[in-house]
PDB file of N, CA and C in Angstrom:
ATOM      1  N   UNK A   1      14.611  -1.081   9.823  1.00  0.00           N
ATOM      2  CA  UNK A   1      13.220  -1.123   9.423  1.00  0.00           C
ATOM      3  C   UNK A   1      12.367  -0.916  10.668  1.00  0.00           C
ATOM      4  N   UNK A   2      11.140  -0.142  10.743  1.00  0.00           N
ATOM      5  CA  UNK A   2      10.207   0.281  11.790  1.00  0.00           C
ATOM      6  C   UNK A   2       9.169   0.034  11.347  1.00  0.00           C
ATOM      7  N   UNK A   3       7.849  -0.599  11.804  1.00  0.00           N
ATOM      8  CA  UNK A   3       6.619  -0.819  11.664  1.00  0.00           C
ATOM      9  C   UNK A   3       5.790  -0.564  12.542  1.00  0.00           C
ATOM     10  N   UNK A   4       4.707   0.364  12.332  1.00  0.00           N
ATOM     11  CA  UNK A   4       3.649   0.502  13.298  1.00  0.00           C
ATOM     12  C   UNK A   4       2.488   0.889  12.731  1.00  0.00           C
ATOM     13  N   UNK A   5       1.539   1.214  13.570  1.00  0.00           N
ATOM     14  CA  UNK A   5       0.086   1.632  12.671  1.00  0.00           C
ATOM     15  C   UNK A   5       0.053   3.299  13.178  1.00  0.00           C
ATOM     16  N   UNK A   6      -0.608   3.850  11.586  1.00  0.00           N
ATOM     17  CA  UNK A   6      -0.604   5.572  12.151  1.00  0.00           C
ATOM     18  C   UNK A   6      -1.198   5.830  13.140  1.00  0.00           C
ATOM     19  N   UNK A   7      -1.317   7.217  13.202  1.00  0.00           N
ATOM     20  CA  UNK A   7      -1.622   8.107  14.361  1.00  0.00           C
ATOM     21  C   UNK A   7      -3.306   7.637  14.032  1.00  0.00           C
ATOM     22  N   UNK A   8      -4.091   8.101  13.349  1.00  0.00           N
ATOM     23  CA  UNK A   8      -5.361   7.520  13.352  1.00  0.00           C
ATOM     24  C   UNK A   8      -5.670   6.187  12.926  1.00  0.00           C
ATOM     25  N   UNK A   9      -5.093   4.850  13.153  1.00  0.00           N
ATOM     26  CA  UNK A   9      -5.560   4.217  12.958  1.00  0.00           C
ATOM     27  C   UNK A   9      -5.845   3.481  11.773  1.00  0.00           C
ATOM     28  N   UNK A  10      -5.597   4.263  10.681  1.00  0.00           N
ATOM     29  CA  UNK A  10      -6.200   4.354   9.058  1.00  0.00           C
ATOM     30  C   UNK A  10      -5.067   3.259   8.048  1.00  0.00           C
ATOM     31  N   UNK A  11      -4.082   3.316   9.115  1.00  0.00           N
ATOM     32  CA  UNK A  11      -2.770   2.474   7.717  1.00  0.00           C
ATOM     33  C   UNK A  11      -1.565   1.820   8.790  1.00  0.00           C
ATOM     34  N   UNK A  12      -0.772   0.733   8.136  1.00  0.00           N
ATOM     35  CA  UNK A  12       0.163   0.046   8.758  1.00  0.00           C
ATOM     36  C   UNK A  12       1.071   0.459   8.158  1.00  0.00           C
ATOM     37  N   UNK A  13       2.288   1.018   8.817  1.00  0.00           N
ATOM     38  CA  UNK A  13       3.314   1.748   8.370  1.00  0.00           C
ATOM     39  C   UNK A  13       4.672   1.266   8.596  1.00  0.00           C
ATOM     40  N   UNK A  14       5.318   0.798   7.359  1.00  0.00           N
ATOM     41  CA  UNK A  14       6.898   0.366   7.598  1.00  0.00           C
ATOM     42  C   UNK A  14       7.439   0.852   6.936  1.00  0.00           C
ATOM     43  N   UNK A  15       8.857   1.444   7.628  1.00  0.00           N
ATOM     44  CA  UNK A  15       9.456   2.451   6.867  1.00  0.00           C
ATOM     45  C   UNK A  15      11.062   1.801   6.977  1.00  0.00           C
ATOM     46  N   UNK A  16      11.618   2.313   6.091  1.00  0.00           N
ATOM     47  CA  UNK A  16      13.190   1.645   6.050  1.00  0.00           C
ATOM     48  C   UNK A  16      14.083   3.228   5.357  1.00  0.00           C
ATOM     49  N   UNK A  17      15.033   3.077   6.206  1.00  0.00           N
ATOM     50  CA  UNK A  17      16.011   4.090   6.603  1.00  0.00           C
ATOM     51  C   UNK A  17      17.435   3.793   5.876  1.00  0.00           C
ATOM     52  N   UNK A  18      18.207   4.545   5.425  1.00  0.00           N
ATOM     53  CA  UNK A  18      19.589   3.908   5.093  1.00  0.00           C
ATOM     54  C   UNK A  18      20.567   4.995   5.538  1.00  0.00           C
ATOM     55  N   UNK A  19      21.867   4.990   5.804  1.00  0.00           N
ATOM     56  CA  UNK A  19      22.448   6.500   6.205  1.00  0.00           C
ATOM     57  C   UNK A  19      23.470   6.676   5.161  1.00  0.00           C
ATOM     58  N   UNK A  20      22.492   6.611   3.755  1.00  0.00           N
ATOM     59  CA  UNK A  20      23.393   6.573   2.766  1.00  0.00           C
ATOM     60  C   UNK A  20      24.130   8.429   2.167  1.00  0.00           C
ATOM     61  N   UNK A  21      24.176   8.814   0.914  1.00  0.00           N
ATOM     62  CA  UNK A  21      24.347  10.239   0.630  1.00  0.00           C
ATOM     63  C   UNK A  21      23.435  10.997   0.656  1.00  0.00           C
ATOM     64  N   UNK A  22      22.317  10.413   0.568  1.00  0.00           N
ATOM     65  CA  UNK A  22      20.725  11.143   0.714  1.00  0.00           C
ATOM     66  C   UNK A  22      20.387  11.184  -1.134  1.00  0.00           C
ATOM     67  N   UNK A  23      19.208  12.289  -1.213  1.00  0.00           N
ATOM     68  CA  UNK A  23      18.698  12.647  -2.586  1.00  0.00           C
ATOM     69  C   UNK A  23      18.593  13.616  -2.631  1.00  0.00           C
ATOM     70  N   UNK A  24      19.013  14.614  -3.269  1.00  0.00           N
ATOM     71  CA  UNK A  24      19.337  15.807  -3.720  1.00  0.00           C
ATOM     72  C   UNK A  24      17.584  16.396  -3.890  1.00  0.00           C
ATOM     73  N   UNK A  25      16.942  17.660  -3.281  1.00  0.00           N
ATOM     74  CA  UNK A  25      15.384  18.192  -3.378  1.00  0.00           C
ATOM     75  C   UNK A  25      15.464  18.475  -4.922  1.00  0.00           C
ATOM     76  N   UNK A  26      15.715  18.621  -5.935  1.00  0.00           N
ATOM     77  CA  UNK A  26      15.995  18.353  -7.186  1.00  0.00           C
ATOM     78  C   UNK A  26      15.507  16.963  -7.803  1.00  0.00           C
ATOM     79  N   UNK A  27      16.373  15.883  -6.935  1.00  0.00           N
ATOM     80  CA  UNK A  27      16.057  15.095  -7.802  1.00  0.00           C
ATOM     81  C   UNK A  27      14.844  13.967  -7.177  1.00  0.00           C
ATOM     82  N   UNK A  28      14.127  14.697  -6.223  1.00  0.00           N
ATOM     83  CA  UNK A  28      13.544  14.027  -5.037  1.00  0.00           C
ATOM     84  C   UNK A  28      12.390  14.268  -5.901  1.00  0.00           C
ATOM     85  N   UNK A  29      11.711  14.787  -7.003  1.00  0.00           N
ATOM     86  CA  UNK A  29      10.427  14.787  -7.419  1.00  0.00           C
ATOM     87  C   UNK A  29      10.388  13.607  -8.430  1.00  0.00           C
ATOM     88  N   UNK A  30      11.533  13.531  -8.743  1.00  0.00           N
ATOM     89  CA  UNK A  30      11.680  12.522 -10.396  1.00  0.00           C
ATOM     90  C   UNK A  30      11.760  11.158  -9.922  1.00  0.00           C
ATOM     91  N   UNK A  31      12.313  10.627  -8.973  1.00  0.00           N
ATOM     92  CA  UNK A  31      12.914   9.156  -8.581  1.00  0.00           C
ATOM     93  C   UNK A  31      11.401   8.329  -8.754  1.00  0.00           C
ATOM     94  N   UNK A  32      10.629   8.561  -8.727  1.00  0.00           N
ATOM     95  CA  UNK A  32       9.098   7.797  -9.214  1.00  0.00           C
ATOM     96  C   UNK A  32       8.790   7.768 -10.645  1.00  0.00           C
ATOM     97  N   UNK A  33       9.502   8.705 -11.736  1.00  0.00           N
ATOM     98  CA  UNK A  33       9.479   8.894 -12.813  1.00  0.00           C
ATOM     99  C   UNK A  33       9.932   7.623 -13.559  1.00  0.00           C
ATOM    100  N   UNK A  34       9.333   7.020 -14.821  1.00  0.00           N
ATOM    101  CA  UNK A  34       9.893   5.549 -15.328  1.00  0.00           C
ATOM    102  C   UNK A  34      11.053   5.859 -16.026  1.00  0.00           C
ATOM    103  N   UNK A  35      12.338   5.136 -15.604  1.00  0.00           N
ATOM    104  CA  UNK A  35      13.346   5.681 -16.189  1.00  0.00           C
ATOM    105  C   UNK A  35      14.559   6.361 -15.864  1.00  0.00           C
ATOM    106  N   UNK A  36      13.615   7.319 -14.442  1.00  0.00           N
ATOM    107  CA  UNK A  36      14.850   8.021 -13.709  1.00  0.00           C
ATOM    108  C   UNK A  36      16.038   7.200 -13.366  1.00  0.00           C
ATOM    109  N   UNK A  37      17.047   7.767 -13.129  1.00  0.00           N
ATOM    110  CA  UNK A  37      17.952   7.035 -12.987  1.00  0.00           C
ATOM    111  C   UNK A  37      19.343   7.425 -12.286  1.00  0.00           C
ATOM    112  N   UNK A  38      19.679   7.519 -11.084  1.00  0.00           N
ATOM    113  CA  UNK A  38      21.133   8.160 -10.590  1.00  0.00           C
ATOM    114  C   UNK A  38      22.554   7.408 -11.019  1.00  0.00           C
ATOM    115  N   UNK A  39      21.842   5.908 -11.320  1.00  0.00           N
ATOM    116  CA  UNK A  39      23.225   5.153 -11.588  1.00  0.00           C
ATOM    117  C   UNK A  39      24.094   5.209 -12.692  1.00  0.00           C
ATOM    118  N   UNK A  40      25.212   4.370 -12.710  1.00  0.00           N
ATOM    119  CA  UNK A  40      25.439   4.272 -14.310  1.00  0.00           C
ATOM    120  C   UNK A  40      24.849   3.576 -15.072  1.00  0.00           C
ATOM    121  N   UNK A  41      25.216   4.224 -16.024  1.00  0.00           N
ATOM    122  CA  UNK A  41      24.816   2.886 -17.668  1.00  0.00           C
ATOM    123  C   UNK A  41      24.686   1.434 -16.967  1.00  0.00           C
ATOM    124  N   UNK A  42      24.298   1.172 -17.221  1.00  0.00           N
ATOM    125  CA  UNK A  42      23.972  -0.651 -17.444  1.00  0.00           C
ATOM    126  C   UNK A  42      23.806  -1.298 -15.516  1.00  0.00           C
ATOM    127  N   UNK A  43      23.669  -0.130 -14.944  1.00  0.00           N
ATOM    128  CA  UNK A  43      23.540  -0.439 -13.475  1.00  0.00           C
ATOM    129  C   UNK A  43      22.287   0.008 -12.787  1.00  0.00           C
ATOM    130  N   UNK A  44      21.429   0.444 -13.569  1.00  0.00           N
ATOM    131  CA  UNK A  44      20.028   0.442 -12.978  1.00  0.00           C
ATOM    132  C   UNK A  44      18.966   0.762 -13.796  1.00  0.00           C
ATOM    133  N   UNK A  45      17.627   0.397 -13.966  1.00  0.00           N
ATOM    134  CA  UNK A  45      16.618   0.717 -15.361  1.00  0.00           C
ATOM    135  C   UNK A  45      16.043   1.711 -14.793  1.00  0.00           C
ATOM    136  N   UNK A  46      15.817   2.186 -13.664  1.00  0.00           N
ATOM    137  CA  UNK A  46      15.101   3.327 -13.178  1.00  0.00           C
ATOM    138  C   UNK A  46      13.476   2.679 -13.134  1.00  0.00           C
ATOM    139  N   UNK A  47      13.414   1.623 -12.666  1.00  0.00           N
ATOM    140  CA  UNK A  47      12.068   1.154 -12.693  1.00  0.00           C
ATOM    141  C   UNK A  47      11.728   0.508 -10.946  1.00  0.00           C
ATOM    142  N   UNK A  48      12.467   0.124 -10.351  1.00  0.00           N
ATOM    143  CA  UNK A  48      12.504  -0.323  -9.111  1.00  0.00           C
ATOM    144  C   UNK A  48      11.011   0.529  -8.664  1.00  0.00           C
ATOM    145  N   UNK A  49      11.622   1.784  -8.310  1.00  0.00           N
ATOM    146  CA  UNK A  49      10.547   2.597  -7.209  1.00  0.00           C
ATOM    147  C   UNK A  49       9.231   2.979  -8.222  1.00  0.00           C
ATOM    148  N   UNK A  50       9.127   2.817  -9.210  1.00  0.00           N
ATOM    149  CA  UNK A  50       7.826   2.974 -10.227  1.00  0.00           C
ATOM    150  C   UNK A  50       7.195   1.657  -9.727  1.00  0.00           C
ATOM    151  N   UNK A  51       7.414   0.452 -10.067  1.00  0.00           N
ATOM    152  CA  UNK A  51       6.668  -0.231 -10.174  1.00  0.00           C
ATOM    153  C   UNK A  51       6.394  -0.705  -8.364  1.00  0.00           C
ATOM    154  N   UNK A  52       7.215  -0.325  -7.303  1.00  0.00           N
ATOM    155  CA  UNK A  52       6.737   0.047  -5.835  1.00  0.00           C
ATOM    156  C   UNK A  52       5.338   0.404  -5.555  1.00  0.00           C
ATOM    157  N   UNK A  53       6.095   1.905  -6.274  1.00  0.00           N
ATOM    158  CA  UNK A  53       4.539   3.015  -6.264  1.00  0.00           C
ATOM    159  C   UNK A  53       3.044   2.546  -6.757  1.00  0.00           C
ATOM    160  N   UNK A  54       3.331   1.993  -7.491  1.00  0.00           N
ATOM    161  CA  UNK A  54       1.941   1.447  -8.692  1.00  0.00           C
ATOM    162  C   UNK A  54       1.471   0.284  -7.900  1.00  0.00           C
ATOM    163  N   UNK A  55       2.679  -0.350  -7.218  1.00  0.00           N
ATOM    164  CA  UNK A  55       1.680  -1.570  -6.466  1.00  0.00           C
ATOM    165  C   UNK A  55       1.409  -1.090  -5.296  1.00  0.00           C
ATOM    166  N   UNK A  56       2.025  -0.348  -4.332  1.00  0.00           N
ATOM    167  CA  UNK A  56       1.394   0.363  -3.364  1.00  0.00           C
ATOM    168  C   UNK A  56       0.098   0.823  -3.502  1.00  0.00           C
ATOM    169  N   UNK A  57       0.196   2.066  -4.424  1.00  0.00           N
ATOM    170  CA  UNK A  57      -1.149   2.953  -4.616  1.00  0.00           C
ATOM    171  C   UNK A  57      -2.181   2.488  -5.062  1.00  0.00           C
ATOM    172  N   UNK A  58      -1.645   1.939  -6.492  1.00  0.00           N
ATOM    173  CA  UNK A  58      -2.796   1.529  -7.195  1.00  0.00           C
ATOM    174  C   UNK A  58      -3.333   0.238  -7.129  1.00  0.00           C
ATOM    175  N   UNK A  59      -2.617  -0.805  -6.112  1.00  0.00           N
ATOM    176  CA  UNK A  59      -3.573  -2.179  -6.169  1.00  0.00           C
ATOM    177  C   UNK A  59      -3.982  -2.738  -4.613  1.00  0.00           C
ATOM    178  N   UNK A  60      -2.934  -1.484  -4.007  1.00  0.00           N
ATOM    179  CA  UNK A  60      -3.155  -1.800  -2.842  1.00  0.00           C
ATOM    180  C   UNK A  60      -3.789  -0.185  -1.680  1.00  0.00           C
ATOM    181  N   UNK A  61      -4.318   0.766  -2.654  1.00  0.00           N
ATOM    182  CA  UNK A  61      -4.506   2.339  -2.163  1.00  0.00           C
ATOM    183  C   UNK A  61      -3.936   2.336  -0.947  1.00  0.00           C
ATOM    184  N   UNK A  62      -2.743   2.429  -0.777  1.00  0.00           N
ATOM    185  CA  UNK A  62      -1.689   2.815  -0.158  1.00  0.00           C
ATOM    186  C   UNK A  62      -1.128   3.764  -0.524  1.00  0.00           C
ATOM    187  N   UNK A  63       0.351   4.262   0.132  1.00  0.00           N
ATOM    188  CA  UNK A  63       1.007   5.397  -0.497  1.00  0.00           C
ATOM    189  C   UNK A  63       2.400   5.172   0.088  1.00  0.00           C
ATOM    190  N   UNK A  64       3.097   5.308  -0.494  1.00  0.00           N
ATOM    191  CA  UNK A  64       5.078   5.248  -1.143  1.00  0.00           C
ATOM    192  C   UNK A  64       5.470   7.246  -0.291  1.00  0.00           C
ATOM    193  N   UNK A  65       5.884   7.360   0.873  1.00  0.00           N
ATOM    194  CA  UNK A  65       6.212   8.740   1.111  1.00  0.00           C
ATOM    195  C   UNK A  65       7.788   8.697   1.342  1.00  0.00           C
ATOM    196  N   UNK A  66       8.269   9.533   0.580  1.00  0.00           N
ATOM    197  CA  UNK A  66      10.161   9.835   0.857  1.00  0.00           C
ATOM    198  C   UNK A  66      10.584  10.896   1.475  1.00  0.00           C
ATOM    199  N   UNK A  67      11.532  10.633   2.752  1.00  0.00           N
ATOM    200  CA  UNK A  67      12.071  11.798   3.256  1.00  0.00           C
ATOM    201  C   UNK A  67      13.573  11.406   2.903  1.00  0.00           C
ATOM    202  N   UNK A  68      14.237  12.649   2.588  1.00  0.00           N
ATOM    203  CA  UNK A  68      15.974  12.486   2.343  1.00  0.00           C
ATOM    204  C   UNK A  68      16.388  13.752   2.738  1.00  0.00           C
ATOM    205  N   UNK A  69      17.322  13.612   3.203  1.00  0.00           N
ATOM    206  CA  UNK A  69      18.700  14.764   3.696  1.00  0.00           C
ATOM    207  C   UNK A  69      20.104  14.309   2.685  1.00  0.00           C
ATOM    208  N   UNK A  70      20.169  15.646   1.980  1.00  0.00           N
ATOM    209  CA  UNK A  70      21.684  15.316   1.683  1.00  0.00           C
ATOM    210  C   UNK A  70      22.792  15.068   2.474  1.00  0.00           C
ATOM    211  N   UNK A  71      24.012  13.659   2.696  1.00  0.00           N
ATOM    212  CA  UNK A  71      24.998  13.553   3.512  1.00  0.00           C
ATOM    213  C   UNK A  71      24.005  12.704   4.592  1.00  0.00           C
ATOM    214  N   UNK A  72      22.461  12.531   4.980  1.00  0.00           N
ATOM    215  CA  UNK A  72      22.631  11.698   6.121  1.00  0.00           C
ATOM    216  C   UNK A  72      21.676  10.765   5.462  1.00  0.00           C
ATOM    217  N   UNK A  73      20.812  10.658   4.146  1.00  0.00           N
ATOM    218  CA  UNK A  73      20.387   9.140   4.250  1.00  0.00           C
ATOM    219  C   UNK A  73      18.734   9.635   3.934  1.00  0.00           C
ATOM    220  N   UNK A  74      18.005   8.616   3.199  1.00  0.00           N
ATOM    221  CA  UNK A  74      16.504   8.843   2.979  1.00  0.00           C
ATOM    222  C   UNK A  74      16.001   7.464   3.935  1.00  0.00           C
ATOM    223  N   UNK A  75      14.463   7.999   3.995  1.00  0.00           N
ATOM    224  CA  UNK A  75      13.844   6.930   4.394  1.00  0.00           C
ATOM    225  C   UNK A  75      12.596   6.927   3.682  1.00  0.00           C
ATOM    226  N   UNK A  76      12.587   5.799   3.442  1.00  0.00           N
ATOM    227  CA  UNK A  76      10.631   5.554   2.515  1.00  0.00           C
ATOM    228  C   UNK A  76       9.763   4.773   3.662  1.00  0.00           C
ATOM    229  N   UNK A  77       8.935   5.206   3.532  1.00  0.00           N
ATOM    230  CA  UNK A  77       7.672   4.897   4.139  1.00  0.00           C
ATOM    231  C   UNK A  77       6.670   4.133   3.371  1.00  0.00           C
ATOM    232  N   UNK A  78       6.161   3.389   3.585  1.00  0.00           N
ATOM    233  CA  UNK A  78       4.983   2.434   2.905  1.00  0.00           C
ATOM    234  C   UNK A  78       3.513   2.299   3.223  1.00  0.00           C
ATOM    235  N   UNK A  79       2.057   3.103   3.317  1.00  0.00           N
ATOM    236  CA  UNK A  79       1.515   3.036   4.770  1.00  0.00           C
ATOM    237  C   UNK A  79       0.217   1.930   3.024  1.00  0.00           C
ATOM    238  N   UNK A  80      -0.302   0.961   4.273  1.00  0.00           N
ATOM    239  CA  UNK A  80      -1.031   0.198   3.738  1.00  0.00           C
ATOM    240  C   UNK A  80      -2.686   0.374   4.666  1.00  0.00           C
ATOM    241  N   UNK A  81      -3.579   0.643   3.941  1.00  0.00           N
ATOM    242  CA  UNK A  81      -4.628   0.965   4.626  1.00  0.00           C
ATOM    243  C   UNK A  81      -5.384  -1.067   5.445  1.00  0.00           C
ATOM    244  N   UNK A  82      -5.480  -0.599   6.411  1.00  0.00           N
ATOM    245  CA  UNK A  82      -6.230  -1.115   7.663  1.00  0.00           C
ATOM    246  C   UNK A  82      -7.470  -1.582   7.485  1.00  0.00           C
ATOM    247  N   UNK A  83      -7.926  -2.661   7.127  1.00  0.00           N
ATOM    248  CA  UNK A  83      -8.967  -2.888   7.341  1.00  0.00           C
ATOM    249  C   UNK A  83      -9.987  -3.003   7.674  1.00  0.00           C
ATOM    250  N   UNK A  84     -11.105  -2.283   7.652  1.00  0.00           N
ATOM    251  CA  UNK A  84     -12.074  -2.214   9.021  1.00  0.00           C
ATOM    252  C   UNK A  84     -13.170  -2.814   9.252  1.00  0.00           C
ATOM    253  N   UNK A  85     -13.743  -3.146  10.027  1.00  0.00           N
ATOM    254  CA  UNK A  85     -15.166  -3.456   9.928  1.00  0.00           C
ATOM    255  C   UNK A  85     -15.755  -3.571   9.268  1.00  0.00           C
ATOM    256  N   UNK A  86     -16.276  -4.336   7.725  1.00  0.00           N
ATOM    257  CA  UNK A  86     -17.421  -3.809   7.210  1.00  0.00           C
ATOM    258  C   UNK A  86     -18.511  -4.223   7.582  1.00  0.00           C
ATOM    259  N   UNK A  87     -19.610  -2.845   7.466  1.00  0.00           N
ATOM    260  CA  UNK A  87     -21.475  -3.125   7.641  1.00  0.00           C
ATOM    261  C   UNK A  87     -21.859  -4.470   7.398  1.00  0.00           C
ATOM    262  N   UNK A  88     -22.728  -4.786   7.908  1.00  0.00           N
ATOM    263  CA  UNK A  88     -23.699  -6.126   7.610  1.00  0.00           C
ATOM    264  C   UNK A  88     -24.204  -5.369   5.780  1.00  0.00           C
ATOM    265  N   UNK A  89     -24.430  -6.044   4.746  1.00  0.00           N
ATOM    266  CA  UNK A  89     -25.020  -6.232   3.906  1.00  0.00           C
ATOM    267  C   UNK A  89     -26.052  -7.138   3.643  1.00  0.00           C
ATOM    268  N   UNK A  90     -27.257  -6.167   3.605  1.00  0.00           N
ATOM    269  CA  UNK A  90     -28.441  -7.032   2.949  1.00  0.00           C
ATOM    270  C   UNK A  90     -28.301  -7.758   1.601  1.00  0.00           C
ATOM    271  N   UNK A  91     -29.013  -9.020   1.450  1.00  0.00           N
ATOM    272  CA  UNK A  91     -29.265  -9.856   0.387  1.00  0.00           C
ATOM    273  C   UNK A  91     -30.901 -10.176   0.426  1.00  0.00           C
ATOM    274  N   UNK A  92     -31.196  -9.807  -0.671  1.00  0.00           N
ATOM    275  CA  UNK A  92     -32.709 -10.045  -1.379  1.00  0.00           C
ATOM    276  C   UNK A  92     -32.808 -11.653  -1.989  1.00  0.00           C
ATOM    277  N   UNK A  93     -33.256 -12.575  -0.966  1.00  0.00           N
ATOM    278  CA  UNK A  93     -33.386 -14.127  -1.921  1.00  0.00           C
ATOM    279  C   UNK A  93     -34.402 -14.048  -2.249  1.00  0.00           C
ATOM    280  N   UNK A  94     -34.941 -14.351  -3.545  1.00  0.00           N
ATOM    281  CA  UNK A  94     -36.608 -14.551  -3.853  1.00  0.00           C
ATOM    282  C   UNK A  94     -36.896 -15.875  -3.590  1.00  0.00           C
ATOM    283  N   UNK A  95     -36.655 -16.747  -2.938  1.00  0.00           N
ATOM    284  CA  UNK A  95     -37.559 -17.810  -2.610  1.00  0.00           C
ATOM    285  C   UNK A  95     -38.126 -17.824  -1.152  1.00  0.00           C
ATOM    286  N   UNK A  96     -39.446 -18.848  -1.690  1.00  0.00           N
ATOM    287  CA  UNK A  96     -40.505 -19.201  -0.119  1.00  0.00           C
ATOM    288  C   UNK A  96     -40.260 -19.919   0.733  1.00  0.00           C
ATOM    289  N   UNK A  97     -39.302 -21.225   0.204  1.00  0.00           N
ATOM    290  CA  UNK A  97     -38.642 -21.570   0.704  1.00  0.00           C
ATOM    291  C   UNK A  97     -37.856 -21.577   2.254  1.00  0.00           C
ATOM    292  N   UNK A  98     -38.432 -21.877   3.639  1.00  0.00           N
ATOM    293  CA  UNK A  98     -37.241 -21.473   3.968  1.00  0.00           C
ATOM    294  C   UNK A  98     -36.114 -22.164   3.988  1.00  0.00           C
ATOM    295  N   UNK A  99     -36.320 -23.659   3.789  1.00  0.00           N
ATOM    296  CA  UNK A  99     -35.005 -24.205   3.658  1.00  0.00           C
ATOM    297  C   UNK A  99     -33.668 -23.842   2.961  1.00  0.00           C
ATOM    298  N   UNK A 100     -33.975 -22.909   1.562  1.00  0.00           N
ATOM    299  CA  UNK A 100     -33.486 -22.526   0.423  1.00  0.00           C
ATOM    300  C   UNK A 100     -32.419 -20.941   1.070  1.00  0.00           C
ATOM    301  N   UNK A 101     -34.062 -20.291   2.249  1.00  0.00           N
ATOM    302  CA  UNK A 101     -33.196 -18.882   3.066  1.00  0.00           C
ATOM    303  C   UNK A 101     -32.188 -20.034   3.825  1.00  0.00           C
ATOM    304  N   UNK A 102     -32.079 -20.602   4.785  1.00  0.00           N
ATOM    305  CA  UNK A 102     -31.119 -20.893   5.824  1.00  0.00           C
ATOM    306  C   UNK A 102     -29.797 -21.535   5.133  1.00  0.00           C
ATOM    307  N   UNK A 103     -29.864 -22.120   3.732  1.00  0.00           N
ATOM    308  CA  UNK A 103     -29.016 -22.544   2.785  1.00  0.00           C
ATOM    309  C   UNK A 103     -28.034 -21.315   1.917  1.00  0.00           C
ATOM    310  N   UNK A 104     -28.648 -20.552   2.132  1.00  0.00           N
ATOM    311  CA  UNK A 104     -27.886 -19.211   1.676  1.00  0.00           C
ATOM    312  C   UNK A 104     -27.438 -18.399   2.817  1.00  0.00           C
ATOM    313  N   UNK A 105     -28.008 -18.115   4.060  1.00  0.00           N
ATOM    314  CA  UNK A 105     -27.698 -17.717   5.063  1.00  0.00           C
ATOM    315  C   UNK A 105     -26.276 -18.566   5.268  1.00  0.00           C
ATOM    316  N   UNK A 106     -26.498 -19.462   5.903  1.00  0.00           N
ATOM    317  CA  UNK A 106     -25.230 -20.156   6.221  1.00  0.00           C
ATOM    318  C   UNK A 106     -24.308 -20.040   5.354  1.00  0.00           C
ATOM    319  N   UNK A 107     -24.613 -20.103   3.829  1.00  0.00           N
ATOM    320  CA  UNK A 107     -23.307 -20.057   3.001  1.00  0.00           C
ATOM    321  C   UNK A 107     -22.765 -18.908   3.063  1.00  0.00           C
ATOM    322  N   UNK A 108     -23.624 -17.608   3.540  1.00  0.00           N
ATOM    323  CA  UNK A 108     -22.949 -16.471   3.407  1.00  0.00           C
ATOM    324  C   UNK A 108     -22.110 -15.983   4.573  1.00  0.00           C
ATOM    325  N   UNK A 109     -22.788 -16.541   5.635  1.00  0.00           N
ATOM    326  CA  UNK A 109     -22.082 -16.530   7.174  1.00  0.00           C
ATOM    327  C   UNK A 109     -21.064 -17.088   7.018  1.00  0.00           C
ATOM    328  N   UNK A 110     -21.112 -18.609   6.197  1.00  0.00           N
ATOM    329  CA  UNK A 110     -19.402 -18.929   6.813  1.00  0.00           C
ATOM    330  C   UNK A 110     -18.792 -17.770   5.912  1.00  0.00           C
ATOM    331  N   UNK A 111     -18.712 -17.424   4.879  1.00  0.00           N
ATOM    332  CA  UNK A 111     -18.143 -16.928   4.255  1.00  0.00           C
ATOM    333  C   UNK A 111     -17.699 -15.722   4.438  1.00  0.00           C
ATOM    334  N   UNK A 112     -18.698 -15.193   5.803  1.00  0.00           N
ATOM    335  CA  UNK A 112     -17.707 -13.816   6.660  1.00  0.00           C
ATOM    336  C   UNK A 112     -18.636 -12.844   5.994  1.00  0.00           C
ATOM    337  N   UNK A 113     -20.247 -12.944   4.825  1.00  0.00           N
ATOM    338  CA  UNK A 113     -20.516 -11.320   4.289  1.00  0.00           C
ATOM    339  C   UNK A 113     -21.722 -11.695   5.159  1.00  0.00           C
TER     340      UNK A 113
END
């Protein structure tokens, strides 16, 4: 297993390697497909790397990338986007108050917005 952050900065990247038979460029488009399946009967649902992908991409907008060689082994990659900085955000309080502003200020400061 290898972990680092990309070339720009943008994602944290761990990738895991095996030097197994590899995946055939055939069957290298489908293995994300629900269902696919290389194993036998009753030895795999073909759901593992689906439900990967879906939590990668879709809850975490990340991205699932596969490299394989037949005879020397795939490696998947995982890159998780980086957090950055966000802007100061304005808040509109309508009161005259200022005790009421420094009571919302502070609550929002500790709170990191």
């Amino acid at each position: 297993m290898r972990s680092s952050v990309s070339k720009g900065g943008k994602f944290l990247e761990f990738s895991i390697q095996d030097t197994g038979s590899g995946i055939e460029k055939e069957k290298l488009d489908k293995i994300f497909e629900v269902y696919y399946t290389t194993k036998p009967d009753g030895l795999g649902t073909g759901l593992g790397l689906v439900v990967v992908k879906d939590i990668v991409e879709k809850q975490h907008k990340g991205r699932v990338l596969v490299e394989s060689e037949v005879g020397m082994g795939t490696t998947f990659t995982v890159q998780l986007p980086l957090k950055t900085k966000s802007e100061k955000k304005k808040i509109l309080i309508d009161k005259n108050e200022a005790y009421v502003r420094e009571l919302y200020m502070m609550f929002f400061e500790n709170k990191g917005l």
